[in-house]
PDB file of N, CA and C in Angstrom:
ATOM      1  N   UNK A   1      93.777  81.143  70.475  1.00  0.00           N
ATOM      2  CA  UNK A   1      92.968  79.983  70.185  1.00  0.00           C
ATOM      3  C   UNK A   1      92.141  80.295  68.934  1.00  0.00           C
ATOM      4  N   UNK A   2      92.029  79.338  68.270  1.00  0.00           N
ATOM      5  CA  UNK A   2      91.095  79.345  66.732  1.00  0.00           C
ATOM      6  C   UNK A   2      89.683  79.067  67.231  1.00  0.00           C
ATOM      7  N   UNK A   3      88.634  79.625  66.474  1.00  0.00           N
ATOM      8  CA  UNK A   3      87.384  79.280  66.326  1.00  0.00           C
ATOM      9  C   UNK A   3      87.027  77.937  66.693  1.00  0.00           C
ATOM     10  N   UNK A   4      87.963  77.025  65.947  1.00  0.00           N
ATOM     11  CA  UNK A   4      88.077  75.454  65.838  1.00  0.00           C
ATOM     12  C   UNK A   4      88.007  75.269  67.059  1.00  0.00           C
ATOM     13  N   UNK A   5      88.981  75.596  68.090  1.00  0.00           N
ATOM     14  CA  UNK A   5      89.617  75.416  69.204  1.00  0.00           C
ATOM     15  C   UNK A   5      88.476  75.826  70.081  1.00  0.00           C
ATOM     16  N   UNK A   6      88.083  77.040  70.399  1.00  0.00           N
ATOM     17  CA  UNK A   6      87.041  77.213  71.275  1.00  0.00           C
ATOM     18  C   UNK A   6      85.559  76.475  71.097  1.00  0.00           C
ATOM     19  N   UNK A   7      85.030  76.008  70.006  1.00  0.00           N
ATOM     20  CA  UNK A   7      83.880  75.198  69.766  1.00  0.00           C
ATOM     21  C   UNK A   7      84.691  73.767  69.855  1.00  0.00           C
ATOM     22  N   UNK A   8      86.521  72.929  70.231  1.00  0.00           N
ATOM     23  CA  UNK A   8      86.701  71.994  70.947  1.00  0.00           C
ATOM     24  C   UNK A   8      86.725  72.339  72.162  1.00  0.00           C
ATOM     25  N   UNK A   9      86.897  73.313  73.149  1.00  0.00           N
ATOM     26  CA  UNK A   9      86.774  73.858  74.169  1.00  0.00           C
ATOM     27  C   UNK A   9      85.220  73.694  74.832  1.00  0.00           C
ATOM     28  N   UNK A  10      84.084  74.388  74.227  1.00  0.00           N
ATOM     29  CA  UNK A  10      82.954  74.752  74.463  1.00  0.00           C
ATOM     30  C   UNK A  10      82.582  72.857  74.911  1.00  0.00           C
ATOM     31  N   UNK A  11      82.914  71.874  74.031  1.00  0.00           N
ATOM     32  CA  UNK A  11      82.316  70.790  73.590  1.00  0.00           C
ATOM     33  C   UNK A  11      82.965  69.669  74.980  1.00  0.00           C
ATOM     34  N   UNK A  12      84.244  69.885  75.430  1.00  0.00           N
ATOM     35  CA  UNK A  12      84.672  69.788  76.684  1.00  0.00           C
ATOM     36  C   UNK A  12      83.538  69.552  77.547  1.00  0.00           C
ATOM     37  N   UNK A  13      83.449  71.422  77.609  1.00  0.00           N
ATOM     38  CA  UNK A  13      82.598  71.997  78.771  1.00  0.00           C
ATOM     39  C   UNK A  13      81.281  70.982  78.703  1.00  0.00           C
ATOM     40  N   UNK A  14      80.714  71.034  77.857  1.00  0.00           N
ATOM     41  CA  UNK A  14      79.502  70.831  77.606  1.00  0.00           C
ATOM     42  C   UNK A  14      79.186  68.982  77.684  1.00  0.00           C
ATOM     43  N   UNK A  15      80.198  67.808  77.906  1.00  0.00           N
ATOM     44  CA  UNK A  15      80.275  67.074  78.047  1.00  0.00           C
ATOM     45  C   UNK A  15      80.450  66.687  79.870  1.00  0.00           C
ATOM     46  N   UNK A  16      80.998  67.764  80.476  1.00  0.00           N
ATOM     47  CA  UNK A  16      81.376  68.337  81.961  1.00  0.00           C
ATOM     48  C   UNK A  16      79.691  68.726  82.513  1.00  0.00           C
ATOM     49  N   UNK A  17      78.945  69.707  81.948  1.00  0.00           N
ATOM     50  CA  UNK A  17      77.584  69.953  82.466  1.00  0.00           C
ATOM     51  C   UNK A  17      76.617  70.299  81.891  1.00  0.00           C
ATOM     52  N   UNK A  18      76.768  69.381  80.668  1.00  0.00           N
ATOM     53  CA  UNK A  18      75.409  68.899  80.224  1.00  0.00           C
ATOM     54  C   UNK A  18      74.695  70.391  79.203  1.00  0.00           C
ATOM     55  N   UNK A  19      75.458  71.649  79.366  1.00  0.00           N
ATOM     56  CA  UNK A  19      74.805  73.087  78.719  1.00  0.00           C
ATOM     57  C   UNK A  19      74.608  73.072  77.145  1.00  0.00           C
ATOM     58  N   UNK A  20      73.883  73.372  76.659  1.00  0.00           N
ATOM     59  CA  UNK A  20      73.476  73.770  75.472  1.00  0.00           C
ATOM     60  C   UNK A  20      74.322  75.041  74.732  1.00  0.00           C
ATOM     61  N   UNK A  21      75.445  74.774  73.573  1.00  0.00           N
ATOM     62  CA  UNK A  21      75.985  75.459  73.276  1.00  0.00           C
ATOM     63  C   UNK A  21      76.012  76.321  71.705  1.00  0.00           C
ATOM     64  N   UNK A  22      75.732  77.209  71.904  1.00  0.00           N
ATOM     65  CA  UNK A  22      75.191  77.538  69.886  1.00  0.00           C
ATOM     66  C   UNK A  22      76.484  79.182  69.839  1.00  0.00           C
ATOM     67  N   UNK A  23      76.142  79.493  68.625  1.00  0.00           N
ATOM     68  CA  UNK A  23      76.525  80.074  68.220  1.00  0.00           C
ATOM     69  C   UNK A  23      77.197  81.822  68.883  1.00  0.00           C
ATOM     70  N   UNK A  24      76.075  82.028  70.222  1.00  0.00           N
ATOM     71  CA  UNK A  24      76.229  83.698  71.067  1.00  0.00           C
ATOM     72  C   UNK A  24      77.563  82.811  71.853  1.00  0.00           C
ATOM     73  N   UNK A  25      77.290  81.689  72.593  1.00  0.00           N
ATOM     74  CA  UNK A  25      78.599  81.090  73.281  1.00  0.00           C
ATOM     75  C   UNK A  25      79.651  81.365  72.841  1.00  0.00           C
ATOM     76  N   UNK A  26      79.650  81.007  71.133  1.00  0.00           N
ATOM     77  CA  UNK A  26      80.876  80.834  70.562  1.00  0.00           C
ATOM     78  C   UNK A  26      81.736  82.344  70.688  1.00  0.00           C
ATOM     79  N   UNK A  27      80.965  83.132  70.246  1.00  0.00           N
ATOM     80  CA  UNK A  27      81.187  84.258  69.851  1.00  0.00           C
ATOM     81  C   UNK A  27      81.739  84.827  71.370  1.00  0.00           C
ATOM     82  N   UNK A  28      81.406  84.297  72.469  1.00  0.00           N
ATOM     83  CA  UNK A  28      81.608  85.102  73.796  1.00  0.00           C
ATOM     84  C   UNK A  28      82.802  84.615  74.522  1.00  0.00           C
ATOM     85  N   UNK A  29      82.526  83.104  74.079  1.00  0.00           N
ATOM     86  CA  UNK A  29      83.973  82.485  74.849  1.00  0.00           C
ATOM     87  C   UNK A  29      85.041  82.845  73.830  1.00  0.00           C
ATOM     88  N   UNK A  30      85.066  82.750  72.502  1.00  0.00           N
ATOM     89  CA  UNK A  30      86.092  83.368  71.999  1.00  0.00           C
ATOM     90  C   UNK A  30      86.617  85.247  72.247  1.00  0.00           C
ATOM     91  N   UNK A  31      85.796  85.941  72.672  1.00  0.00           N
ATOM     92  CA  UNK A  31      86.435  87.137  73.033  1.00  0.00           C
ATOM     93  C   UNK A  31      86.889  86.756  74.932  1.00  0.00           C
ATOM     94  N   UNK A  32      86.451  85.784  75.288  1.00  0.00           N
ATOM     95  CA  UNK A  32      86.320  85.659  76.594  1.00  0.00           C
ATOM     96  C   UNK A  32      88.040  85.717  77.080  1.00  0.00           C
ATOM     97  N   UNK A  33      88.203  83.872  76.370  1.00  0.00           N
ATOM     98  CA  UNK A  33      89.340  83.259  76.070  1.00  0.00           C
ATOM     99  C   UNK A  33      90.071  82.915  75.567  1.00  0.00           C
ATOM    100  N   UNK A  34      89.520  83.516  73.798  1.00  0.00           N
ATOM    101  CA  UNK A  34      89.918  83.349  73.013  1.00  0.00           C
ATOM    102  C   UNK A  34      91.806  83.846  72.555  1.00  0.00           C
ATOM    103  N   UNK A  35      92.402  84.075  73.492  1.00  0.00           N
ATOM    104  CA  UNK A  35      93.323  84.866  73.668  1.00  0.00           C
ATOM    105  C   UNK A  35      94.331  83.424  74.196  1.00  0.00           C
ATOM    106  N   UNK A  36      93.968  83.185  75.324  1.00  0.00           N
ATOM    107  CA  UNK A  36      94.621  81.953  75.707  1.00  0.00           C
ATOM    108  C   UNK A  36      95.129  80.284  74.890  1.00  0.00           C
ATOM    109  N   UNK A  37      96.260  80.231  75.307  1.00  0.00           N
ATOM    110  CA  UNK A  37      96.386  78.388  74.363  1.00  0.00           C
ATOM    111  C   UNK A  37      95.415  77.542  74.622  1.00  0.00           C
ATOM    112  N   UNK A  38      95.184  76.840  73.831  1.00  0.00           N
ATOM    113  CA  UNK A  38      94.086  75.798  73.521  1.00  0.00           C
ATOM    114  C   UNK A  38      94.025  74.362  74.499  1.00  0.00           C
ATOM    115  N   UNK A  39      95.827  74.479  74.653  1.00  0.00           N
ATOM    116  CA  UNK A  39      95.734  73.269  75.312  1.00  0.00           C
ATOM    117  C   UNK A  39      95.845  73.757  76.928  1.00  0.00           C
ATOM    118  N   UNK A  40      96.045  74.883  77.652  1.00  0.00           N
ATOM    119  CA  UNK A  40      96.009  75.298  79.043  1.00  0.00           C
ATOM    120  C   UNK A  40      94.527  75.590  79.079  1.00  0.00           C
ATOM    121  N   UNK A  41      93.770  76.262  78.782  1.00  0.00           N
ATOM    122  CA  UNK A  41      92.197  76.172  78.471  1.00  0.00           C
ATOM    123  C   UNK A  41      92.202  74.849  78.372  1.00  0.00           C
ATOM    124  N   UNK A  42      91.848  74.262  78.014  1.00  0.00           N
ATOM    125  CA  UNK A  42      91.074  72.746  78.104  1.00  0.00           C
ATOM    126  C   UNK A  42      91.973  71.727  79.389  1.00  0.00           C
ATOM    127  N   UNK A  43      93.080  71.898  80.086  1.00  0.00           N
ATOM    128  CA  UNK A  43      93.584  71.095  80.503  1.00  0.00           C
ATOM    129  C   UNK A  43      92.821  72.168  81.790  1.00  0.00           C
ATOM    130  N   UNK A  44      92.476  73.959  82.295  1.00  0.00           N
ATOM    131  CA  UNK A  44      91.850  74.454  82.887  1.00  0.00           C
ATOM    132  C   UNK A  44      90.431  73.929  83.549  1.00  0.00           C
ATOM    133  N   UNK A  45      89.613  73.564  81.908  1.00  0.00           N
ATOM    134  CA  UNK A  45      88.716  73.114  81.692  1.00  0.00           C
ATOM    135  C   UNK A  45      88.204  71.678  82.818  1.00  0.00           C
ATOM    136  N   UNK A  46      89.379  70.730  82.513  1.00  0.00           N
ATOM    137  CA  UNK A  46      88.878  69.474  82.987  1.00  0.00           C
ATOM    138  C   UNK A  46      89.724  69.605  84.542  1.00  0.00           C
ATOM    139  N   UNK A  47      90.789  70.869  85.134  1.00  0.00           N
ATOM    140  CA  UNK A  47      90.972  70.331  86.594  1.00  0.00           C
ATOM    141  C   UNK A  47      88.942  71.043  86.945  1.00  0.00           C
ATOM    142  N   UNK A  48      89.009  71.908  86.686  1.00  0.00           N
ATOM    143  CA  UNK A  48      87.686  72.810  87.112  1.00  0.00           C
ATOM    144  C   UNK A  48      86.630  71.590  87.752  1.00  0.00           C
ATOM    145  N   UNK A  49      86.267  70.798  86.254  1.00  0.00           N
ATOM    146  CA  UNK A  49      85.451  69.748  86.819  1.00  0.00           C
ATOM    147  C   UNK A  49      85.855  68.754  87.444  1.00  0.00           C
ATOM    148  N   UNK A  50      87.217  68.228  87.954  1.00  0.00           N
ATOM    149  CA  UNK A  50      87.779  67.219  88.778  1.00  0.00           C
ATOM    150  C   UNK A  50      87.813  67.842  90.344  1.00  0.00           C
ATOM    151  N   UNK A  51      87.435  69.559  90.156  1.00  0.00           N
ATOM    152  CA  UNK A  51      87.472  69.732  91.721  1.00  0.00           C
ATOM    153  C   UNK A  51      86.085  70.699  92.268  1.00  0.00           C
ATOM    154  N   UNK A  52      85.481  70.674  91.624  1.00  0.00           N
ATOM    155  CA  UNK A  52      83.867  71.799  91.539  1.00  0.00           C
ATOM    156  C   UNK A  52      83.043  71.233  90.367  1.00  0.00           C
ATOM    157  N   UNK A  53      81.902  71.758  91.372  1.00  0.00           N
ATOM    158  CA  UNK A  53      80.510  71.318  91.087  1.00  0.00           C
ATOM    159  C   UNK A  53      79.909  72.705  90.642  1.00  0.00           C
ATOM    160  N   UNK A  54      80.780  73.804  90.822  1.00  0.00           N
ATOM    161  CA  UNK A  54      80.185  74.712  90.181  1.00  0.00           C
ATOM    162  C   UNK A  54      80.525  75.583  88.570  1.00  0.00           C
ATOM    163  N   UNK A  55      79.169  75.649  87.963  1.00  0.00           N
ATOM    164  CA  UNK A  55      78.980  76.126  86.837  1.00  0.00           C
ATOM    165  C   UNK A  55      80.360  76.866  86.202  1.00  0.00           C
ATOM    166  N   UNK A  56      81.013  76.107  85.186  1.00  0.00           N
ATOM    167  CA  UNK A  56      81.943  76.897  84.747  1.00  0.00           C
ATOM    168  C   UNK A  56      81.893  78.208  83.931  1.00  0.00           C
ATOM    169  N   UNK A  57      82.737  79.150  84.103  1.00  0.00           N
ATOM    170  CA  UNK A  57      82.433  80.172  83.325  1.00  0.00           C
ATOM    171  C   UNK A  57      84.207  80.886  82.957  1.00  0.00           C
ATOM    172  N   UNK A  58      83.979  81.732  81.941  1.00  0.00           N
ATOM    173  CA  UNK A  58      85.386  81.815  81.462  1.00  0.00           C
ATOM    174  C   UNK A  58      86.505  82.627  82.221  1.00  0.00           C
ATOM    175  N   UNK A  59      85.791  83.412  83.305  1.00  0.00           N
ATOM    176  CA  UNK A  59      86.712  83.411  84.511  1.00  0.00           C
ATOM    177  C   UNK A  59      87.502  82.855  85.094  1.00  0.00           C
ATOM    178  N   UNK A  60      86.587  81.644  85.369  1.00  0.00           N
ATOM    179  CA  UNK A  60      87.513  80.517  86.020  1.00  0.00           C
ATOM    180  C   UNK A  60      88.391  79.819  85.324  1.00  0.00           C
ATOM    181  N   UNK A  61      87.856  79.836  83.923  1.00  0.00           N
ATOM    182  CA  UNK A  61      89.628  78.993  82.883  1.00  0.00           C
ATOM    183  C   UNK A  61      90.816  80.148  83.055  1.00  0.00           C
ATOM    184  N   UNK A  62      89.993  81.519  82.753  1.00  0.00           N
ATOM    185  CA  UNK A  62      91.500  82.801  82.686  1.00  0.00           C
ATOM    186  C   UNK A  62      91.843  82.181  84.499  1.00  0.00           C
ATOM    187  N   UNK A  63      91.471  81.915  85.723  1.00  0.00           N
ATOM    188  CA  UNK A  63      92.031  82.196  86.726  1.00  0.00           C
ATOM    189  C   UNK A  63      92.769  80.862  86.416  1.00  0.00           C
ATOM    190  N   UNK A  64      92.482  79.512  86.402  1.00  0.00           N
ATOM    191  CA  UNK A  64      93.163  78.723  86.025  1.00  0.00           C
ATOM    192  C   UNK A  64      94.223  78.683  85.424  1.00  0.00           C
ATOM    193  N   UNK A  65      94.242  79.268  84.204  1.00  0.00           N
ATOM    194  CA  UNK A  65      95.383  79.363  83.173  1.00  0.00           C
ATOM    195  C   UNK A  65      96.567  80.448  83.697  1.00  0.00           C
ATOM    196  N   UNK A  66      96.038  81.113  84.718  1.00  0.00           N
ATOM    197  CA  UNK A  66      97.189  82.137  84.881  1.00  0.00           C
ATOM    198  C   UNK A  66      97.300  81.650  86.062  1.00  0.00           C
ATOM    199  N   UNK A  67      97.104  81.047  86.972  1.00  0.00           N
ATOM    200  CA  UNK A  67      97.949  80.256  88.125  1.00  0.00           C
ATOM    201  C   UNK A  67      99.004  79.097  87.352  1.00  0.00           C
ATOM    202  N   UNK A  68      98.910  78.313  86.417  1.00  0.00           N
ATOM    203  CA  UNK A  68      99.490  77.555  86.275  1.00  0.00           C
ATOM    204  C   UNK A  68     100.905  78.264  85.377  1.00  0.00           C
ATOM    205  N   UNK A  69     100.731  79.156  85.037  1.00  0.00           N
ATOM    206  CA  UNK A  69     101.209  80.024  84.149  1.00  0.00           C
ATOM    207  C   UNK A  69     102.370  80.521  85.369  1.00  0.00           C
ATOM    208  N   UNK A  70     101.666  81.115  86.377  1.00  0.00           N
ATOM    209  CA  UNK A  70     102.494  81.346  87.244  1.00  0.00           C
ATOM    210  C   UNK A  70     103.295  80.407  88.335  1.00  0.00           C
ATOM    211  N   UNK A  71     103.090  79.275  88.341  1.00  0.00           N
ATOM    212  CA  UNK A  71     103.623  78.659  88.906  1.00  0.00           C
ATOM    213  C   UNK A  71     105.106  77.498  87.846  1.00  0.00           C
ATOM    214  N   UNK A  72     104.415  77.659  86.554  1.00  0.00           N
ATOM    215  CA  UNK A  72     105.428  77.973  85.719  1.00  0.00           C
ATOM    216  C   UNK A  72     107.135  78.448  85.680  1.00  0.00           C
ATOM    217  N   UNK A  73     106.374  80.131  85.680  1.00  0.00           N
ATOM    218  CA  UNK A  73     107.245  80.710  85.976  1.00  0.00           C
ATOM    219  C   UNK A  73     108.301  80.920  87.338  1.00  0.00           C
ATOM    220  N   UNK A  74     107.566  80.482  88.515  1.00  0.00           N
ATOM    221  CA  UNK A  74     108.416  79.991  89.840  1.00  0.00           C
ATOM    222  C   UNK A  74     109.384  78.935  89.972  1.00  0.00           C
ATOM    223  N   UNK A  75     108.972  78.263  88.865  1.00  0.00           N
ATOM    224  CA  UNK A  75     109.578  76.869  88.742  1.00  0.00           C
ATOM    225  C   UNK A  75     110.712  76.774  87.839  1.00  0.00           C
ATOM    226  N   UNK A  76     111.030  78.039  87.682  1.00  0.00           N
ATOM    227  CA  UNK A  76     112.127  78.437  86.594  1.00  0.00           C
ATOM    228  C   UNK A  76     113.194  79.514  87.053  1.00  0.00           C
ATOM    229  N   UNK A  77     114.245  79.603  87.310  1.00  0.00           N
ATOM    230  CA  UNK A  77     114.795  80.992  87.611  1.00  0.00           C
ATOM    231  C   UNK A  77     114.471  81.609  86.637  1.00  0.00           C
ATOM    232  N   UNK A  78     114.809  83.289  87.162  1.00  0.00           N
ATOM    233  CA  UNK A  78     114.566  84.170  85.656  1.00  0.00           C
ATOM    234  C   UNK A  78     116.189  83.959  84.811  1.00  0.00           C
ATOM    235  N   UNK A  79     115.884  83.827  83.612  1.00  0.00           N
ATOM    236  CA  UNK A  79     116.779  83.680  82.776  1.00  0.00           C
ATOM    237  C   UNK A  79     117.979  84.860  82.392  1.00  0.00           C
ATOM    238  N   UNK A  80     118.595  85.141  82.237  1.00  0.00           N
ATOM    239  CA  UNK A  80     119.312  85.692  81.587  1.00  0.00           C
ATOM    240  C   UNK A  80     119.686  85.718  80.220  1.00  0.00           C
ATOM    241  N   UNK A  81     118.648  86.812  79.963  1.00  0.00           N
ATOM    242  CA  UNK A  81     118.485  86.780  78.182  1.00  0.00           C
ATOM    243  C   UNK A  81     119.999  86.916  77.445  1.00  0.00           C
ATOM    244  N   UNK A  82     120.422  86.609  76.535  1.00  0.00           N
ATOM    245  CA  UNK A  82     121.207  86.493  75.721  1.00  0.00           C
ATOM    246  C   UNK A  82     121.888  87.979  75.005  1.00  0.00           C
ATOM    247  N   UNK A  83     121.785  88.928  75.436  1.00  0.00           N
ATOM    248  CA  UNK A  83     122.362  90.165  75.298  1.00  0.00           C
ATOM    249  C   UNK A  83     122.930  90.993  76.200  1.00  0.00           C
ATOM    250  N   UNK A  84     123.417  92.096  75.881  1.00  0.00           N
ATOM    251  CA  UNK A  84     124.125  92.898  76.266  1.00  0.00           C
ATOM    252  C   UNK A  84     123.474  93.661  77.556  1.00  0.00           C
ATOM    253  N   UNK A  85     123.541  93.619  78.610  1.00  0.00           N
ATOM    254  CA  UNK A  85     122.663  93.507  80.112  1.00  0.00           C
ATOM    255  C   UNK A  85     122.472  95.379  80.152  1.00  0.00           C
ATOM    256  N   UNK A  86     123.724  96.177  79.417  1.00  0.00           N
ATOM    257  CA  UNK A  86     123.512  97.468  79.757  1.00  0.00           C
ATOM    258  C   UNK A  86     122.904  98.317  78.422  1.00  0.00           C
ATOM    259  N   UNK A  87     122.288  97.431  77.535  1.00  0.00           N
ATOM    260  CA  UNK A  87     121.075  97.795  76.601  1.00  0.00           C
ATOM    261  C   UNK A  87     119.843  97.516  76.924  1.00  0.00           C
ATOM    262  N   UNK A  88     119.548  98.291  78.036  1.00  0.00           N
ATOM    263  CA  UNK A  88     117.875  97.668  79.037  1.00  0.00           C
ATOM    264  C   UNK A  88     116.782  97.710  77.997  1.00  0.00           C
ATOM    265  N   UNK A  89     116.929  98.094  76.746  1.00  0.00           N
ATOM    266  CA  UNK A  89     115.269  97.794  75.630  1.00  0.00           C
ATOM    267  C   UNK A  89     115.774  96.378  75.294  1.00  0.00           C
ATOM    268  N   UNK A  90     117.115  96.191  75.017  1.00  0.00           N
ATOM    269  CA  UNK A  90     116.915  94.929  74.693  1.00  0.00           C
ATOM    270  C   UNK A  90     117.100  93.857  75.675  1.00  0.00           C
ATOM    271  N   UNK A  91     117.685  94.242  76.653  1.00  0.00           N
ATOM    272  CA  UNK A  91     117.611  93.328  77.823  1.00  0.00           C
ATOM    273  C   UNK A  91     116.135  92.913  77.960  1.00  0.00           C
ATOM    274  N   UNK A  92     114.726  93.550  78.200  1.00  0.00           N
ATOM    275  CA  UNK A  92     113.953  93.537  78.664  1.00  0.00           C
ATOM    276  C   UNK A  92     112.538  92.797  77.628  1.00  0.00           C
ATOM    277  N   UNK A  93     113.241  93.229  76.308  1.00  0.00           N
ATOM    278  CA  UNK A  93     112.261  92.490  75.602  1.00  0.00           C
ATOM    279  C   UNK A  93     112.734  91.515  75.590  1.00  0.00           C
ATOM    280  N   UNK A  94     114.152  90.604  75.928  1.00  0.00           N
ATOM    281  CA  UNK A  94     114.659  89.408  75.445  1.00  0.00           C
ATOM    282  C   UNK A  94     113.792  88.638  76.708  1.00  0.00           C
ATOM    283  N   UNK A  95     114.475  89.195  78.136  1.00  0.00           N
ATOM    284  CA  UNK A  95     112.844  88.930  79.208  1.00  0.00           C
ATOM    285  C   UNK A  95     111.929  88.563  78.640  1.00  0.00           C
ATOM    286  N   UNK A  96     111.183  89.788  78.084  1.00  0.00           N
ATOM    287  CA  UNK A  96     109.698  89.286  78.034  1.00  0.00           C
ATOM    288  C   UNK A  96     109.573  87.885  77.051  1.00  0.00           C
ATOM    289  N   UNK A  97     110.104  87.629  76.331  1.00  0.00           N
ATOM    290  CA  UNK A  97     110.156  86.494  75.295  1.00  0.00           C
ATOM    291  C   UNK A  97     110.505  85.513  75.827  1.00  0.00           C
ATOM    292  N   UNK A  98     111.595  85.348  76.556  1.00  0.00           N
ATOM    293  CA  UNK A  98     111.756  84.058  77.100  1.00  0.00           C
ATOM    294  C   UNK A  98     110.984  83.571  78.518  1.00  0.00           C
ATOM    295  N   UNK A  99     110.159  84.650  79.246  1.00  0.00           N
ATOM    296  CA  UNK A  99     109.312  84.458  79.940  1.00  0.00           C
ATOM    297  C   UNK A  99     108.194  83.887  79.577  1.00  0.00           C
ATOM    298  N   UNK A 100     107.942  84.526  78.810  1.00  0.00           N
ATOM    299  CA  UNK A 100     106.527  84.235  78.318  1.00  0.00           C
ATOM    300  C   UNK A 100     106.609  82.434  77.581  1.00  0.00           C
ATOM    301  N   UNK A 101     107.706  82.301  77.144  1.00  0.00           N
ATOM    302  CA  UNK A 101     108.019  80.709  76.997  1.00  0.00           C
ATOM    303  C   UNK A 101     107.815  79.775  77.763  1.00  0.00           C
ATOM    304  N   UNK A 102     108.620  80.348  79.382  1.00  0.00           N
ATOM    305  CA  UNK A 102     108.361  79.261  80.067  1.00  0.00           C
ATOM    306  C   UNK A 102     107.201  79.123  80.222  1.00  0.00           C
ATOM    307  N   UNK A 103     106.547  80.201  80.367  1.00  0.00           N
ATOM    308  CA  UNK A 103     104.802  80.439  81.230  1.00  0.00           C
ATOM    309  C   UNK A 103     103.868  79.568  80.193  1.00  0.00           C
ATOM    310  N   UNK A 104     104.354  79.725  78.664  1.00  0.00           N
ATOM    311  CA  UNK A 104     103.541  79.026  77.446  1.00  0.00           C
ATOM    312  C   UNK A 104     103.410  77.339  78.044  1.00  0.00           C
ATOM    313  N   UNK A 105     102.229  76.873  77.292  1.00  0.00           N
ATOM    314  CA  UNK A 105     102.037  75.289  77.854  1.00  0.00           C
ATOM    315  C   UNK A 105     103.132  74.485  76.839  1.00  0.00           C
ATOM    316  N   UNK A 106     103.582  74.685  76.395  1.00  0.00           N
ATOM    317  CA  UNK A 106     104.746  74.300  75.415  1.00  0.00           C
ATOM    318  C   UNK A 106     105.984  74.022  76.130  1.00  0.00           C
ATOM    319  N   UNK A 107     106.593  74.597  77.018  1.00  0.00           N
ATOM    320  CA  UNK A 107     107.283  74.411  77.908  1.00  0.00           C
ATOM    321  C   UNK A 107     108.264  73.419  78.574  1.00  0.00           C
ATOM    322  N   UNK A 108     109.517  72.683  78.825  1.00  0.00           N
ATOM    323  CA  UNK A 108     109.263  71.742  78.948  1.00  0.00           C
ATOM    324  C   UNK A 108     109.106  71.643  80.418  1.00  0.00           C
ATOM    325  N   UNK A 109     108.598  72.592  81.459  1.00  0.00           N
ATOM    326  CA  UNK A 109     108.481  73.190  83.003  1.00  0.00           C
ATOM    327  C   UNK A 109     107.266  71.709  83.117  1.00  0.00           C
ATOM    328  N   UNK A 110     106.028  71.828  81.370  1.00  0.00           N
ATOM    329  CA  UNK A 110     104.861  71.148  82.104  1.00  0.00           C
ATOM    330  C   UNK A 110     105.449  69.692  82.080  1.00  0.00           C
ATOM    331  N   UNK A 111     106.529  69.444  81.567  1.00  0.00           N
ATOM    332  CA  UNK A 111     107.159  68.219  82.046  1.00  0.00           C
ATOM    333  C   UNK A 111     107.662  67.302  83.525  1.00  0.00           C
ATOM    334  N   UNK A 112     107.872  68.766  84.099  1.00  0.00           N
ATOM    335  CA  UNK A 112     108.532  68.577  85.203  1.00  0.00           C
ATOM    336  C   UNK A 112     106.778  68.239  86.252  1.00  0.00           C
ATOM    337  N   UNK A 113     105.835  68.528  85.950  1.00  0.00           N
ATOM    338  CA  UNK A 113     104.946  68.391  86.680  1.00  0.00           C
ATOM    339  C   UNK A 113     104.023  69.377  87.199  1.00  0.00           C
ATOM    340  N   UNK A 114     104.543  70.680  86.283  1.00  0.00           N
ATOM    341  CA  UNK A 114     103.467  71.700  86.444  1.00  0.00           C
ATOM    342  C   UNK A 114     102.032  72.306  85.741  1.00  0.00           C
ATOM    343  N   UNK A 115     101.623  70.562  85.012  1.00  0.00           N
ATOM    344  CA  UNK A 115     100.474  71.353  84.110  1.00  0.00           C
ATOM    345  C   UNK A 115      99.445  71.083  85.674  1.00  0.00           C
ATOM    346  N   UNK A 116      98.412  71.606  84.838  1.00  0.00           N
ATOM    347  CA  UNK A 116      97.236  71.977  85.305  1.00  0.00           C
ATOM    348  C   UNK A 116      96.194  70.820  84.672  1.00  0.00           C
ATOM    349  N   UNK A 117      95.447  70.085  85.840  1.00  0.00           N
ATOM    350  CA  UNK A 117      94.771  68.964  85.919  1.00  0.00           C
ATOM    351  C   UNK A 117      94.820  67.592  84.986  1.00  0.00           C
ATOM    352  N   UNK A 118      96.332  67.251  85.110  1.00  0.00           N
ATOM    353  CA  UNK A 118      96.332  65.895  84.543  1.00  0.00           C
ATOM    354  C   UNK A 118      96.857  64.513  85.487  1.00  0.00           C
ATOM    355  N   UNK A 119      97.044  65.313  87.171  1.00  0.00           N
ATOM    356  CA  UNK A 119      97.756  65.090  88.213  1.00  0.00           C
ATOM    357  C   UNK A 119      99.055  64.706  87.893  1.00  0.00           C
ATOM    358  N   UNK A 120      99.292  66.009  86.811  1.00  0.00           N
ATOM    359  CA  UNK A 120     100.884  66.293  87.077  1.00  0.00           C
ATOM    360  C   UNK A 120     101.684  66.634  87.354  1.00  0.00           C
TER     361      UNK A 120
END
């Protein structure tokens, strides 16, 4: 996520409960979450406040974002990467790449009905 992205993130939040957001925020939620996509963070963001009354904090977007992430990935067999099965470095990074696809909010899995708080 960009700078940009977490001060549209922060501005979310801050429309959700009312907090006062400056500059130490910025700096904290970006090492927080700053790691995560922009659009699973903020789609995190708004189930949080459609189901709790309590104070968000960047815990709860990482726990968010990696349930949906994982349910993602359930919703997918594992693939069979595109190489040679008895070259396990490349077997395994081709894995990790196309895993990490489905799990991405890019996906077309969040089509099927697995994003996270749009009641989809």
């Amino acid at each position: 996520m960009t700078r940009d992205q977490v001060i549209d993130l922060l501005t979310v939040i801050t429309a959700g409960d009312r907090r006062s957001v400056g500059q130490a925020d910025v700096i904290l939620w970006s090492e927080c979450v700053g790691d995560l996509e922009f659009t699973d963070a903020r789609d995190a963001v708004v189930a949080h406040f459609r189901e709790s009354t309590s104070w968000l904090t960047p815990a709860h977007v990482r726990a968010r974002v990696a349930e949906v992430r994982r349910l993602r990935l359930a919703a997918v067999p594992d693939p069979l990467p595109p190489v040679d099965p008895d070259s396990v470095g490349a077997y395994q990074a081709s894995r990790r790449i196309l895993r990490a696809a489905i799990a991405g909010p890019t996906c077309e899995v969040r089509q099927l009905g697995m994003g996270v708080g749009h009641g989809e």
